[in-house]
C-alpha atoms as a PDB file:
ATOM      1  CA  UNK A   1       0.000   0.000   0.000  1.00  0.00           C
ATOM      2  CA  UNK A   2       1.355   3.331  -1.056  1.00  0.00           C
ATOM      3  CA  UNK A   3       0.520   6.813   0.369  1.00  0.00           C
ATOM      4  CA  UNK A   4       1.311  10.027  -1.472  1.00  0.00           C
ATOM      5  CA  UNK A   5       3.968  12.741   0.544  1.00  0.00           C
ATOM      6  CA  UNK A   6       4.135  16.350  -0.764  1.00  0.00           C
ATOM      7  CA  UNK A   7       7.063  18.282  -1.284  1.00  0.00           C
ATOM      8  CA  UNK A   8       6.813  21.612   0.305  1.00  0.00           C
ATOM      9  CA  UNK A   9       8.491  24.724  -1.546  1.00  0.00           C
ATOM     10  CA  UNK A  10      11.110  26.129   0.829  1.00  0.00           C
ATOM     11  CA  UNK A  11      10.503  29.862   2.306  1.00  0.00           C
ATOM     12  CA  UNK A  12      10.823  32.571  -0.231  1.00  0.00           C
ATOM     13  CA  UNK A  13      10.268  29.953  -3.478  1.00  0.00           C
ATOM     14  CA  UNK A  14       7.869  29.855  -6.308  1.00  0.00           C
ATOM     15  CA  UNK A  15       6.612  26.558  -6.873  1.00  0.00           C
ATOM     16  CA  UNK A  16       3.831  26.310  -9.619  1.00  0.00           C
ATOM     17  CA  UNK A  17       3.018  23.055  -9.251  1.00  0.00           C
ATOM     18  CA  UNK A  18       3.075  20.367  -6.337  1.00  0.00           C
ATOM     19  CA  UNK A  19       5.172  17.581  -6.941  1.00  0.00           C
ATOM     20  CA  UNK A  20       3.819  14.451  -5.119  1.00  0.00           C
ATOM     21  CA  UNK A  21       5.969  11.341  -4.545  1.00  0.00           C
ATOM     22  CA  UNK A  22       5.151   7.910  -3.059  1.00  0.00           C
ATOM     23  CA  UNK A  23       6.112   6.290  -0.087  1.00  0.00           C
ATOM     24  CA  UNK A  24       5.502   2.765   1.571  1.00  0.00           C
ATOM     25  CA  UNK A  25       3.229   2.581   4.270  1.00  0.00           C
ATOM     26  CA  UNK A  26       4.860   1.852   7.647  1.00  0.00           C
ATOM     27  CA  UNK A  27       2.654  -0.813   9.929  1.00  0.00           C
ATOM     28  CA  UNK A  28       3.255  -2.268  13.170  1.00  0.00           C
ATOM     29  CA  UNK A  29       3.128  -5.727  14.374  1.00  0.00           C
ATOM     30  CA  UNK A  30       0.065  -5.636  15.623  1.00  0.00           C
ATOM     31  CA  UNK A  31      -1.634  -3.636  12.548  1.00  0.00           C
ATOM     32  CA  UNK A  32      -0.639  -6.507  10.165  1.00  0.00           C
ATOM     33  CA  UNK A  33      -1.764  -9.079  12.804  1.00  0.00           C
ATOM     34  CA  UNK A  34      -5.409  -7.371  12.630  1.00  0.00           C
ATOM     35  CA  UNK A  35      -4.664  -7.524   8.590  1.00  0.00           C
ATOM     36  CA  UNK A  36      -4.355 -11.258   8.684  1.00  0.00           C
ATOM     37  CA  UNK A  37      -7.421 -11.744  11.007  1.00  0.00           C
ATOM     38  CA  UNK A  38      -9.747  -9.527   8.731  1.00  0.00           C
ATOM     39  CA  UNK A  39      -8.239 -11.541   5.696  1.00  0.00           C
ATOM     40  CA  UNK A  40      -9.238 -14.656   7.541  1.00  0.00           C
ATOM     41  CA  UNK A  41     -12.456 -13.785   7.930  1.00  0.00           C
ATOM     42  CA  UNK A  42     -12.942 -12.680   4.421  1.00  0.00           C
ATOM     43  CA  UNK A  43     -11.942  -9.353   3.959  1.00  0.00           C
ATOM     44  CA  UNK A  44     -10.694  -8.812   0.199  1.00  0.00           C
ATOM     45  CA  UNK A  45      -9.540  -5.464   1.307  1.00  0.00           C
ATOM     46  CA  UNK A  46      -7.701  -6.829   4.106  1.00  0.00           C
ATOM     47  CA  UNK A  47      -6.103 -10.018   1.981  1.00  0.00           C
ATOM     48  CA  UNK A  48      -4.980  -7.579  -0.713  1.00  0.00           C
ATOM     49  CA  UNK A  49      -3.055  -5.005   1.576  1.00  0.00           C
ATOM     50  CA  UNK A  50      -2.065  -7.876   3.895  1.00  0.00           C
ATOM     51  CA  UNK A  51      -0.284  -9.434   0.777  1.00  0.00           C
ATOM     52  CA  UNK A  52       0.736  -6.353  -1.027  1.00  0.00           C
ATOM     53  CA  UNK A  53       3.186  -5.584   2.004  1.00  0.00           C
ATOM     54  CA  UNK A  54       3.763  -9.529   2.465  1.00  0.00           C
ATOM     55  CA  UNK A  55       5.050  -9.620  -1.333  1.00  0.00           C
ATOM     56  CA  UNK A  56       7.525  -6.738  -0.533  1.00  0.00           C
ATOM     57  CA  UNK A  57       9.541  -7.825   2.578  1.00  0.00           C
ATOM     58  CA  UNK A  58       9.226 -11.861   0.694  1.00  0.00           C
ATOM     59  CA  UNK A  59      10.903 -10.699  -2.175  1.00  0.00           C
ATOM     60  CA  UNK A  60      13.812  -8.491  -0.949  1.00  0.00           C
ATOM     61  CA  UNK A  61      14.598 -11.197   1.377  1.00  0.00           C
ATOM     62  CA  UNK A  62      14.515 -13.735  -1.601  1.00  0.00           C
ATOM     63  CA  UNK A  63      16.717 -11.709  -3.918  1.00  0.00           C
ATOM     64  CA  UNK A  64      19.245 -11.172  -0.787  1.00  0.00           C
ATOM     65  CA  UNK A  65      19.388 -15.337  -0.812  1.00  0.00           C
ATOM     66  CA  UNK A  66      19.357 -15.667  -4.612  1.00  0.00           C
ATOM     67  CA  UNK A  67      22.355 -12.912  -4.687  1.00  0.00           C
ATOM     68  CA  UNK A  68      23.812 -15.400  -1.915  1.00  0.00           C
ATOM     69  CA  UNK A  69      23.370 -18.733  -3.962  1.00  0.00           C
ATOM     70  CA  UNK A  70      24.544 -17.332  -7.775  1.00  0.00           C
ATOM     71  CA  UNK A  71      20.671 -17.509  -8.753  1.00  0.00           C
ATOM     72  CA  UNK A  72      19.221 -15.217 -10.729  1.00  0.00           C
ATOM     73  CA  UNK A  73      16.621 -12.603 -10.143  1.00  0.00           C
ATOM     74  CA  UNK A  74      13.699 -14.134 -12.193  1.00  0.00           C
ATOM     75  CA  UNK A  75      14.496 -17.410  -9.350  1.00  0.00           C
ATOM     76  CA  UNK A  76      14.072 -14.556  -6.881  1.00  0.00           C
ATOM     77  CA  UNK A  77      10.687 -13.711  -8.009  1.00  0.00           C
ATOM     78  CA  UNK A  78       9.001 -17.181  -8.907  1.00  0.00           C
ATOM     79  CA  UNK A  79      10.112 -18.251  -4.985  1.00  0.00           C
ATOM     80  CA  UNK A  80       8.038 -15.155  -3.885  1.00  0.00           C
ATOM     81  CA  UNK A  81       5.195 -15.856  -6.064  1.00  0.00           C
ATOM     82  CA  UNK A  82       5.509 -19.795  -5.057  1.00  0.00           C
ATOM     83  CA  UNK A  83       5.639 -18.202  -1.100  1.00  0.00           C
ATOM     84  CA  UNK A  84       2.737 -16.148  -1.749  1.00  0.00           C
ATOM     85  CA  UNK A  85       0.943 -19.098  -2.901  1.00  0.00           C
ATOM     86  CA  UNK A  86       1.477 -21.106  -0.126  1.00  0.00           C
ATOM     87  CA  UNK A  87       0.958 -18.587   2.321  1.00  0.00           C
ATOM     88  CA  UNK A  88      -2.610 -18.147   1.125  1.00  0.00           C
ATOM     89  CA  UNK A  89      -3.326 -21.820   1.160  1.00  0.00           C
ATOM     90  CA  UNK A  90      -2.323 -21.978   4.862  1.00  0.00           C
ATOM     91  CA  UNK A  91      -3.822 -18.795   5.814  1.00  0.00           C
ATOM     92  CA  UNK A  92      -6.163 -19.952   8.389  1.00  0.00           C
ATOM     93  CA  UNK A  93      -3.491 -21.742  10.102  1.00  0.00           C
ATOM     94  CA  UNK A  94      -1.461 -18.575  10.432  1.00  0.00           C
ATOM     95  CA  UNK A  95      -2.458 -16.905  14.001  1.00  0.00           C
ATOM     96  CA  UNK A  96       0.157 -13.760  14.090  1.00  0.00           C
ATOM     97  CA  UNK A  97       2.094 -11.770  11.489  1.00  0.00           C
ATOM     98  CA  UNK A  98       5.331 -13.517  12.826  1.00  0.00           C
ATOM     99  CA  UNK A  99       3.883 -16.664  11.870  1.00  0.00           C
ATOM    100  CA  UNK A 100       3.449 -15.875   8.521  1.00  0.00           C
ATOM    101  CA  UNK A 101       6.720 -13.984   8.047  1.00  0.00           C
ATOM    102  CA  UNK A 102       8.192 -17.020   9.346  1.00  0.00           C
ATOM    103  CA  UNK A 103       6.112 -19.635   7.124  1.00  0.00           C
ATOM    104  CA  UNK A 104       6.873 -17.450   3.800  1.00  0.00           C
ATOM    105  CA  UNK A 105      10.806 -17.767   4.949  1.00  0.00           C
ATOM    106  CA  UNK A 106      10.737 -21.121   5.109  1.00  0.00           C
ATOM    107  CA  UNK A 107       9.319 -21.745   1.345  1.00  0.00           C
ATOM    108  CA  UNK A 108      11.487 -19.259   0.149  1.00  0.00           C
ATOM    109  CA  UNK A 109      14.545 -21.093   1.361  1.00  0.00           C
ATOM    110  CA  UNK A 110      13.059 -24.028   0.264  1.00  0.00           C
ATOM    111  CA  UNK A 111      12.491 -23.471  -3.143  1.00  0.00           C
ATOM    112  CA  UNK A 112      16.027 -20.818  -3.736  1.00  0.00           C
ATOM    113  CA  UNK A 113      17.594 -24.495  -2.234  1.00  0.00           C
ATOM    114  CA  UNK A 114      15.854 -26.182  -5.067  1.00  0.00           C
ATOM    115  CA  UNK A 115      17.121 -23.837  -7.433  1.00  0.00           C
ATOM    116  CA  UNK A 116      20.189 -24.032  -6.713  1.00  0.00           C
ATOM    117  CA  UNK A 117      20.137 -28.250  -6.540  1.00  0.00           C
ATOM    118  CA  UNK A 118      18.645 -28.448  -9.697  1.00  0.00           C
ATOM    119  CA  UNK A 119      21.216 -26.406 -11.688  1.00  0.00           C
ATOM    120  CA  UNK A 120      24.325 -27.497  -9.602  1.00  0.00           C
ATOM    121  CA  UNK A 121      23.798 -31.216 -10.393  1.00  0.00           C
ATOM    122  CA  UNK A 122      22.340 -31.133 -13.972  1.00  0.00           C
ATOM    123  CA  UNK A 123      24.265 -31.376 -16.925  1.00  0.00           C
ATOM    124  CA  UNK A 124      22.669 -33.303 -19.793  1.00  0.00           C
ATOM    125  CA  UNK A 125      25.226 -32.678 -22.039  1.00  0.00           C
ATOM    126  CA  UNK A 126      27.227 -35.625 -20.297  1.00  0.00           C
ATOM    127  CA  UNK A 127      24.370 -37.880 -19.943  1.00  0.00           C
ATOM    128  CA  UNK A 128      25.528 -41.050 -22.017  1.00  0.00           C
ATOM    129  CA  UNK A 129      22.788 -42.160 -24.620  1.00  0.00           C
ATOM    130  CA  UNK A 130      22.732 -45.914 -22.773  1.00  0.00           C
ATOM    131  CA  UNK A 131      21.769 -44.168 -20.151  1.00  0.00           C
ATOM    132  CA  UNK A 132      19.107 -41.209 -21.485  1.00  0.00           C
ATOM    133  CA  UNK A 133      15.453 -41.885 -19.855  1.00  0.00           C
ATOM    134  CA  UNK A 134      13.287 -43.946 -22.776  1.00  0.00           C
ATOM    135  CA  UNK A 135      10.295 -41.286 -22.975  1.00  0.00           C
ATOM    136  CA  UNK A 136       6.947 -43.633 -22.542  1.00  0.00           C
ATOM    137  CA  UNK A 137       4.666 -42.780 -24.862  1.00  0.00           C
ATOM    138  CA  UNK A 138       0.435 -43.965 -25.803  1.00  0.00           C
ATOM    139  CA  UNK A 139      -1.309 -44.189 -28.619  1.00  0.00           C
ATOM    140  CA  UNK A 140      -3.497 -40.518 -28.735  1.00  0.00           C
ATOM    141  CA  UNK A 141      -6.920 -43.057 -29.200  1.00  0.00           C
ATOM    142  CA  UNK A 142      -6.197 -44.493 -25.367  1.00  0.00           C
ATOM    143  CA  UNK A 143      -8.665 -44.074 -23.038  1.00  0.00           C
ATOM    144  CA  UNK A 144      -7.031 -43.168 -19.917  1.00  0.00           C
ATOM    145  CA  UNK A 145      -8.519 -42.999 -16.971  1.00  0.00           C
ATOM    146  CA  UNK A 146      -9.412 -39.847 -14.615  1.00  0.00           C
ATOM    147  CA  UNK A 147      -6.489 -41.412 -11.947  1.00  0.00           C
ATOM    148  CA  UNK A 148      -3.559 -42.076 -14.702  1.00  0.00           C
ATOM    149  CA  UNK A 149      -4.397 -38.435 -16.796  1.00  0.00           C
ATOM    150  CA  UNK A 150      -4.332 -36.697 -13.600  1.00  0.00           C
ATOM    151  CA  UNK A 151      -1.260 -38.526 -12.814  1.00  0.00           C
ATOM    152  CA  UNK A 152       0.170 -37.417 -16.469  1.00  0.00           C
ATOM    153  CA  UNK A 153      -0.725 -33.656 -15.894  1.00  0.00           C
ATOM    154  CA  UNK A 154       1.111 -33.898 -12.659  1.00  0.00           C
ATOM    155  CA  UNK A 155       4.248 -35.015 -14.126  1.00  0.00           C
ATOM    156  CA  UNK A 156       3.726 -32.561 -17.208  1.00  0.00           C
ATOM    157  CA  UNK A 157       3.130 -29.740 -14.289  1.00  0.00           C
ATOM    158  CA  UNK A 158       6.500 -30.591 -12.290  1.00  0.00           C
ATOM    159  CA  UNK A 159       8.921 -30.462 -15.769  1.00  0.00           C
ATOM    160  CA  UNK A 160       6.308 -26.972 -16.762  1.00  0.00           C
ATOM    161  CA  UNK A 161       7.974 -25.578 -13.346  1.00  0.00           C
ATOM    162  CA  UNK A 162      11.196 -26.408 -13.540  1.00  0.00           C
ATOM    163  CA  UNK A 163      11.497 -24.457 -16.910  1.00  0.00           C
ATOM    164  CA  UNK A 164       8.517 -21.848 -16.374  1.00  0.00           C
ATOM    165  CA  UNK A 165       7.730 -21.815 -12.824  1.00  0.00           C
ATOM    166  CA  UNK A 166       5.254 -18.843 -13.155  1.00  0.00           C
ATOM    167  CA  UNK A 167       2.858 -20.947 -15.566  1.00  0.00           C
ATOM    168  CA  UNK A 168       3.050 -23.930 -13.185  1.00  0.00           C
ATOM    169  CA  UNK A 169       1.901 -22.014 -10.060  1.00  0.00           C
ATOM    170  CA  UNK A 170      -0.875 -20.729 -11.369  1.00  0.00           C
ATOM    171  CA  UNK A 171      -2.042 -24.157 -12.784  1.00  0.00           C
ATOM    172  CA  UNK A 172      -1.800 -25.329  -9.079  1.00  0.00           C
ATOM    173  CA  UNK A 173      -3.673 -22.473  -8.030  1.00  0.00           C
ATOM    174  CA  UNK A 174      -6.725 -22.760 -10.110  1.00  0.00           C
ATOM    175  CA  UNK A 175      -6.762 -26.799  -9.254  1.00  0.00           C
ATOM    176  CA  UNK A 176      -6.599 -25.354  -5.426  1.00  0.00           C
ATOM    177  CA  UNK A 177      -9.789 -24.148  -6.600  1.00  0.00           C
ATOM    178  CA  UNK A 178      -8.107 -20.439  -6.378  1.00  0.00           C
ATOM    179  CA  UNK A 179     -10.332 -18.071  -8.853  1.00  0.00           C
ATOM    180  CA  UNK A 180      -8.592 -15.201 -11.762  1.00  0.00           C
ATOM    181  CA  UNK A 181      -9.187 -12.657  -8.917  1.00  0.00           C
ATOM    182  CA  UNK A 182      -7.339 -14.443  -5.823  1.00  0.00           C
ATOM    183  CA  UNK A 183      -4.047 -15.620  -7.953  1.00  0.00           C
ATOM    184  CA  UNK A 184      -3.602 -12.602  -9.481  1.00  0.00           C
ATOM    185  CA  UNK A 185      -3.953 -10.450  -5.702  1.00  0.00           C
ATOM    186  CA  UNK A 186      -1.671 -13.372  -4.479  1.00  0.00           C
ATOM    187  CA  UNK A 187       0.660 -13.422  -6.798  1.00  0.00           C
ATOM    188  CA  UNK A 188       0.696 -10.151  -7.705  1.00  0.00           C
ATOM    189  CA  UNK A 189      -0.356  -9.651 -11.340  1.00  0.00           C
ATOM    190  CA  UNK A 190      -2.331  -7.413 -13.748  1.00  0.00           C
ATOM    191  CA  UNK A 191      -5.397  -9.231 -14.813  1.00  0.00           C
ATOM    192  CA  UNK A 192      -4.806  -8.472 -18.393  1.00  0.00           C
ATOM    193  CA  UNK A 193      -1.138 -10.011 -17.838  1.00  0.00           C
ATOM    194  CA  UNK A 194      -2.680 -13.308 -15.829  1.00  0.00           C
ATOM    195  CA  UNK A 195      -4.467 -13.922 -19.207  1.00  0.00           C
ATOM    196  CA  UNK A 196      -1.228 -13.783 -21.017  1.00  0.00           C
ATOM    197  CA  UNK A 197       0.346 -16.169 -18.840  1.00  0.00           C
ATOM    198  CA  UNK A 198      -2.380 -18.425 -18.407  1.00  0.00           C
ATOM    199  CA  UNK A 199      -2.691 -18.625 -22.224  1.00  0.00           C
ATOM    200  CA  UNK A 200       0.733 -19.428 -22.694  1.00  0.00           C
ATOM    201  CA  UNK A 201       1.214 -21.967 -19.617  1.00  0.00           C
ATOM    202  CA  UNK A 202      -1.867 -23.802 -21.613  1.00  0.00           C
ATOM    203  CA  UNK A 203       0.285 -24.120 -24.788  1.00  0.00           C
ATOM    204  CA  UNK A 204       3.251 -25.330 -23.024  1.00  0.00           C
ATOM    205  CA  UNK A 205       1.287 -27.791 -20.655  1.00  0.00           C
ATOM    206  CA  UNK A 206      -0.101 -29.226 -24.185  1.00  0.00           C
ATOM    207  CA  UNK A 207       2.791 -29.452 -25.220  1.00  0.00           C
ATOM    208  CA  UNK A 208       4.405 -31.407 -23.160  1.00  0.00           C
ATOM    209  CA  UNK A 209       1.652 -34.143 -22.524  1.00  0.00           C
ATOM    210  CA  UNK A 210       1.484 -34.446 -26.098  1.00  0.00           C
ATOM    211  CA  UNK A 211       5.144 -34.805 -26.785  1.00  0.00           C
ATOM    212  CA  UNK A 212       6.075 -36.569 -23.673  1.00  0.00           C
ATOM    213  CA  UNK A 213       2.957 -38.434 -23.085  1.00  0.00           C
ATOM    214  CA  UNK A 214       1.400 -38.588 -26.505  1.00  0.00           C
ATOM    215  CA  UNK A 215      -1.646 -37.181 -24.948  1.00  0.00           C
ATOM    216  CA  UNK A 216      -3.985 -34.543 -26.232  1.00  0.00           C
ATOM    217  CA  UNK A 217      -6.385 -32.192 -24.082  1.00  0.00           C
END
């Protein structure tokens, strides 16, 4: 939340026109404790604010621990956006600001530690053929049933977030049963740019089930 601050002409100066700047709102503990109890109880006013200043201090800690681990600052952003995520689907659980400050550290950690796993240890240029994973894949006229697609589409969504983590979280967020509005106040984006990425996580998502899977949807 952002609150505008004036700049007053000193004593003596002309100034035709008032030049407003924006600051960051300043809360106490207590204040963003209230925040998360409104939020609980339903307040979209609350939840937004609540998560507006949540998605600040999350993300200037994650870039400090990217900058730490050699990662780079998209990884800082998806690990906010994966925090922010979580954070919402735990809310209730969540009985003080400290809690959730807390809980969003942890999954930011978490994931950066991923990160940085994933990209010390692979190298698939020296993966010997003999050894290459065989890539399983069905006849497009199978049948499959509701347990093994939704199995499928899991796989497909862990490989979507390794390579686009942004389209993969909000796939998880809609099967949460999260709505347009809710992921993009979580997560922090323009409606008009949610579309965008939701369109484009759908092509790659396709993609992949088709050419990994030899499934269509």
């Amino acid at each position: 939340m952002w609150y505008p601050r004036a700049r007053h002409a000193r004593s003596g100066e002309r100034q035709p026109m008032e030049i407003t700047e924006w600051v960051p709102r300043t809360y106490t503990t207590g204040e963003l404790t209230e925040l998360l109890r409104q939020a609980q109880q339903g307040s979209h006013e609350a939840l937004e604010e609540l998560f507006s200043f949540l998605r600040e201090r999350i993300f200037a800690i994650a870039k400090q621990n990217a900058w730490n681990l050699g990662l780079r600052l998209a990884d800082a952003e998806e690990a906010t956006q994966e925090a922010l995520l979580v954070v919402h689907e735990h809310l209730q659980q969540l009985a003080t600001w400290e809690n959730v400050m807390k809980f969003a550290r942890q999954v930011v950690r978490n994931r950066l530690g991923n990160y940085h796993q994933y990209r010390l240890y692979r190298d698939p240029v020296e993966v010997p053929m003999e050894k290459a994973r065989v890539s399983v894949r069905m006849e497009p006229q199978l049948h499959l049933e509701a347990a093994e697609l939704e199995r499928l589409i899991e796989r497909a969504l862990s490989e979507l977030h390794r390579k686009h983590p942004r389209h993969a979280l909000i796939f998880r967020g809609l099967l949460a049963g999260l709505n347009k509005e809710e992921l993009c106040q979580i997560l922090g984006l323009k409606p008009s740019h949610f579309d965008v990425v939701l369109h484009r996580g759908r092509r790659l998502l396709r993609r992949l089930l088709k050419e990994k899977y030899g499934v269509e949807v």
